[in-house]
Every structure is written in C-alpha cells, then in structure tokens.
C-alpha atoms as a PDB file:
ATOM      1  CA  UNK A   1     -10.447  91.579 116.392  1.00  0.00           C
ATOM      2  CA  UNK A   2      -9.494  95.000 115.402  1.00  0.00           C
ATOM      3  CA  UNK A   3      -6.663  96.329 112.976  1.00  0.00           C
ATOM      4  CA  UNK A   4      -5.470  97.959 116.263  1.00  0.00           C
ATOM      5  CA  UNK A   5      -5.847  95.149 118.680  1.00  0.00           C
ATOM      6  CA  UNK A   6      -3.722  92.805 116.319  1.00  0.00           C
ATOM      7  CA  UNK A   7      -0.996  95.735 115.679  1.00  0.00           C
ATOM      8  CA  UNK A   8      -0.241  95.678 119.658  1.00  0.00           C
ATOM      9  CA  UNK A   9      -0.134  91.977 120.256  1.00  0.00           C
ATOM     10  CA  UNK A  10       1.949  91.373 117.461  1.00  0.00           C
ATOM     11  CA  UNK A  11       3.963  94.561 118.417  1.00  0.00           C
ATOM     12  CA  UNK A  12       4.384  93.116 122.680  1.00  0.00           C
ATOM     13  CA  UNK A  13       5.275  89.796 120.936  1.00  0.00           C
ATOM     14  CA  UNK A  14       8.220  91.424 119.257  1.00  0.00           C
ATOM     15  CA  UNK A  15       9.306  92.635 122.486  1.00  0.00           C
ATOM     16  CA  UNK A  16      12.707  90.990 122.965  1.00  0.00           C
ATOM     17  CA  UNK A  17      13.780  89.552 126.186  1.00  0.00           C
ATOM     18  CA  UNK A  18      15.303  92.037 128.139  1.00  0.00           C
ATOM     19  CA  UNK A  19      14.240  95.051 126.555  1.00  0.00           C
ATOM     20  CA  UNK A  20      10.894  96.408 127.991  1.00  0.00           C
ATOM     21  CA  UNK A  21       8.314  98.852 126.172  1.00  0.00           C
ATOM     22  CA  UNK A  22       6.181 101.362 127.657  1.00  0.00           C
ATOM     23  CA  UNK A  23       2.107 101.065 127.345  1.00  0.00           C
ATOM     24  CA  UNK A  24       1.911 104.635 125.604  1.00  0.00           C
ATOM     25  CA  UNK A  25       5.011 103.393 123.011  1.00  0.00           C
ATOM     26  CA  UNK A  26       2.829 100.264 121.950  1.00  0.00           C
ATOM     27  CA  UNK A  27       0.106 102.231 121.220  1.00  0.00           C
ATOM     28  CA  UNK A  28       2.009 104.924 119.273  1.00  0.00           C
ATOM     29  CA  UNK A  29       3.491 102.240 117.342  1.00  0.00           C
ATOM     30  CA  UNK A  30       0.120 100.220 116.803  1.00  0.00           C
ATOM     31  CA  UNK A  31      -1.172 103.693 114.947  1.00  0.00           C
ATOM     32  CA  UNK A  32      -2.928 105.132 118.421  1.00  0.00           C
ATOM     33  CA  UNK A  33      -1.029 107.464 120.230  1.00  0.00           C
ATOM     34  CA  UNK A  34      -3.906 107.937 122.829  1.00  0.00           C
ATOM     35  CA  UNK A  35      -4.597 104.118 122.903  1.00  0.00           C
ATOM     36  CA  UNK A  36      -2.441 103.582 126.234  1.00  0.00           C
ATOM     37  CA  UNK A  37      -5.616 102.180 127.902  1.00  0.00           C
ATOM     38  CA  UNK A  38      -6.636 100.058 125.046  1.00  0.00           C
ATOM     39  CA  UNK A  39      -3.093  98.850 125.531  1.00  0.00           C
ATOM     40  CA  UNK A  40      -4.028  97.995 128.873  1.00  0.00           C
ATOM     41  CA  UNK A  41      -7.118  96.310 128.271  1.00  0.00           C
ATOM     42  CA  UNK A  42      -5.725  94.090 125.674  1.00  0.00           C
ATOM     43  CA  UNK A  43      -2.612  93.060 127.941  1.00  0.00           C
ATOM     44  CA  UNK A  44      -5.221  92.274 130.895  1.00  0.00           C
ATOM     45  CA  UNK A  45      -7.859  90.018 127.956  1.00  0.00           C
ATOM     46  CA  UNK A  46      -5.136  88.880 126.005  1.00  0.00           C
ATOM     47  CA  UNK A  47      -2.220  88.336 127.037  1.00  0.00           C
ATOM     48  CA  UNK A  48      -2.807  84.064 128.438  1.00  0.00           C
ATOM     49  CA  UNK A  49      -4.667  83.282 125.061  1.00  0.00           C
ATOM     50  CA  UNK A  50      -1.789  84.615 122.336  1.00  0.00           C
ATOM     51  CA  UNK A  51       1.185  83.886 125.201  1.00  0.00           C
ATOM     52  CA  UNK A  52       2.207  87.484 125.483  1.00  0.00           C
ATOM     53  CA  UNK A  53       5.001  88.624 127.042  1.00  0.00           C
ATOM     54  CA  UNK A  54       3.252  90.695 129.676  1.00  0.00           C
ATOM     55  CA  UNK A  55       6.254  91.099 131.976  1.00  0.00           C
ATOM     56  CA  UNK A  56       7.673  93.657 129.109  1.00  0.00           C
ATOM     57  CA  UNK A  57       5.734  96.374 129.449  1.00  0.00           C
ATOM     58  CA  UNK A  58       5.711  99.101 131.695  1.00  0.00           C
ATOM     59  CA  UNK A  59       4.638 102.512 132.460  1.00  0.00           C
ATOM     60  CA  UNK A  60       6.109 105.590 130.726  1.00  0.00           C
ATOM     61  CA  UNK A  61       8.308 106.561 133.702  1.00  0.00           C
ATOM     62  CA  UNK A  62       9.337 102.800 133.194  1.00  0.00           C
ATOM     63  CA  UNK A  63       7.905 101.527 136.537  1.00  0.00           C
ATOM     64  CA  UNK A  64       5.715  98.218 137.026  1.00  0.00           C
ATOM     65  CA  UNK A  65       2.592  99.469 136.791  1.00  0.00           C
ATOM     66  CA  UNK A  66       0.744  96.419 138.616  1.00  0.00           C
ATOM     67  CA  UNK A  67      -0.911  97.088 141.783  1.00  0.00           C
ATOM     68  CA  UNK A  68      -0.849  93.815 143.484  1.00  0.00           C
ATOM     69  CA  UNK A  69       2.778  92.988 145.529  1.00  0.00           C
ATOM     70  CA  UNK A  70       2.686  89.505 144.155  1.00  0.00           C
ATOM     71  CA  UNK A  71       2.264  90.528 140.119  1.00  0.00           C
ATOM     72  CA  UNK A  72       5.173  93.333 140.958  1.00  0.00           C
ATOM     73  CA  UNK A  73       7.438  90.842 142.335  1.00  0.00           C
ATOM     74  CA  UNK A  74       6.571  88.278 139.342  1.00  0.00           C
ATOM     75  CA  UNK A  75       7.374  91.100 136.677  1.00  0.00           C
ATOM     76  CA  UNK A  76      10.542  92.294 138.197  1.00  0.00           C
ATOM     77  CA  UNK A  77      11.810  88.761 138.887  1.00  0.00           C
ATOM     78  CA  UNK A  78      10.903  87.897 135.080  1.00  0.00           C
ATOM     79  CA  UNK A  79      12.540  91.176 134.611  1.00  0.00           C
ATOM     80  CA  UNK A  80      15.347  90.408 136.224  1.00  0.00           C
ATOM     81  CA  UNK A  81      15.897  87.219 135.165  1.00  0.00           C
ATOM     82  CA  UNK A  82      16.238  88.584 131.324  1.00  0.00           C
ATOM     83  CA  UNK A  83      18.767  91.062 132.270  1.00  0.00           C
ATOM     84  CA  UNK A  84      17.033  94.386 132.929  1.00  0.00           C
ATOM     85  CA  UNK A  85      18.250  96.082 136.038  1.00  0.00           C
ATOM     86  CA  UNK A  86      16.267  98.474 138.084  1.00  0.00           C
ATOM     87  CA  UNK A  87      17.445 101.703 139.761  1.00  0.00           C
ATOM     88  CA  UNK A  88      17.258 102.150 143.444  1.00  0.00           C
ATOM     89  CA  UNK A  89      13.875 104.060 142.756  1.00  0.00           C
ATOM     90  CA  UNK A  90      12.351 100.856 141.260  1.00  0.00           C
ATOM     91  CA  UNK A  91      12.597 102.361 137.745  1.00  0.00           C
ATOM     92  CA  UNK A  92      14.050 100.922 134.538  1.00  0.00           C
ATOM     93  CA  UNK A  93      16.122 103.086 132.615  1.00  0.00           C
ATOM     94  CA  UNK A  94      13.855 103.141 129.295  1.00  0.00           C
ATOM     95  CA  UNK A  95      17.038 104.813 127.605  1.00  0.00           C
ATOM     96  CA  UNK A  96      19.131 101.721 128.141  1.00  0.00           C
ATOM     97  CA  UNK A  97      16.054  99.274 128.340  1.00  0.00           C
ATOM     98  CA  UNK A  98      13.223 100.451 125.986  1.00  0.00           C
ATOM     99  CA  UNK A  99      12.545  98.821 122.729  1.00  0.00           C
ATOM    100  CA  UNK A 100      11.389 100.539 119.593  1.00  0.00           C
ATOM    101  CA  UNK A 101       9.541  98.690 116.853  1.00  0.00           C
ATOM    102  CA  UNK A 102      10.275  98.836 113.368  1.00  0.00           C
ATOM    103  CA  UNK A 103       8.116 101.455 111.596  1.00  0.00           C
ATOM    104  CA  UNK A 104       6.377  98.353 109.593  1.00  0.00           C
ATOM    105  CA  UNK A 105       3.997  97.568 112.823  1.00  0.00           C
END
C-alpha cells in the first residue's frame, strides 16, 4: 500500500459523524492535491475491507457524487441520519458541514 493510499483511509476514518469531506480535501490533506481520483479509486477498492465511512464524502460542490438512485438514497439517508441537512438543491453546506483534518495527516 502506498504512503498516499494509507494517508486517505486513515484521513476518511477520521471523518466524524456528521461532518462530511470533499474528495479533492482528502487528497489535499493526504499530500496530493490532484489525487481527487485516486481518492475515488481507493473509496470504490477500499472502503468494505478497512470499514470506511464512505457515506462522508462528497463532491466539492458538496453533492453525492454516486450515480446510481439506490447508493444516493443510502448516502443521504446515512447522511441524514448523522445530522447533516441538505439544501433544497440537494447540496450540503460544506461551510457548516465540511471537516478539516489536523495538519498531522
């Protein structure tokens, strides 16, 4: 596994319930500020084997970013079910929602 690769799942598992973080603002903070799709990738291969919490990330204009109507409705219902509201738009406000890491990641 890569230095990168274990900076963002350790980084997502930090995430805490009802705070979300955006795929770009894990990979900044992993040491990658162009890693977004790496970000991806991992979240796809990884996420069932270290129990990550998927639902928590989102894209930069803090929207799910899942294609598939039944993952959406999972996510926003997990979501939901921590606390984070969405606007009328489907958008969480990132302002009032996002998470930053410490600096140590």
């Amino acid at each position: 596994m890569t230095p990168f690769t274990e900076k963002v799942i350790t980084i997502i598992q930090a995430i805490p319930e009802g705070r979300v973080m955006t795929y770009g603002g894990i990979a900044r903070a992993a040491g990658s500020p162009r890693g977004a799709r790496q970000v991806v990738r991992i979240l796809h291969s990884m996420s069932r084997k270290h129990k990550l919490p998927w639902h928590r990330v989102v894209n930069v204009k803090g929207r799910i970013a899942l294609s598939e109507d039944e993952d959406q409705s999972l996510q926003r219902l997990y979501l939901e079910g921590e606390g984070v509201e969405f606007k009328l738009d489907g958008s969480i406000d990132l302002r009032e929602y996002g998470y930053e890491p410490e600096p140590e990641f």
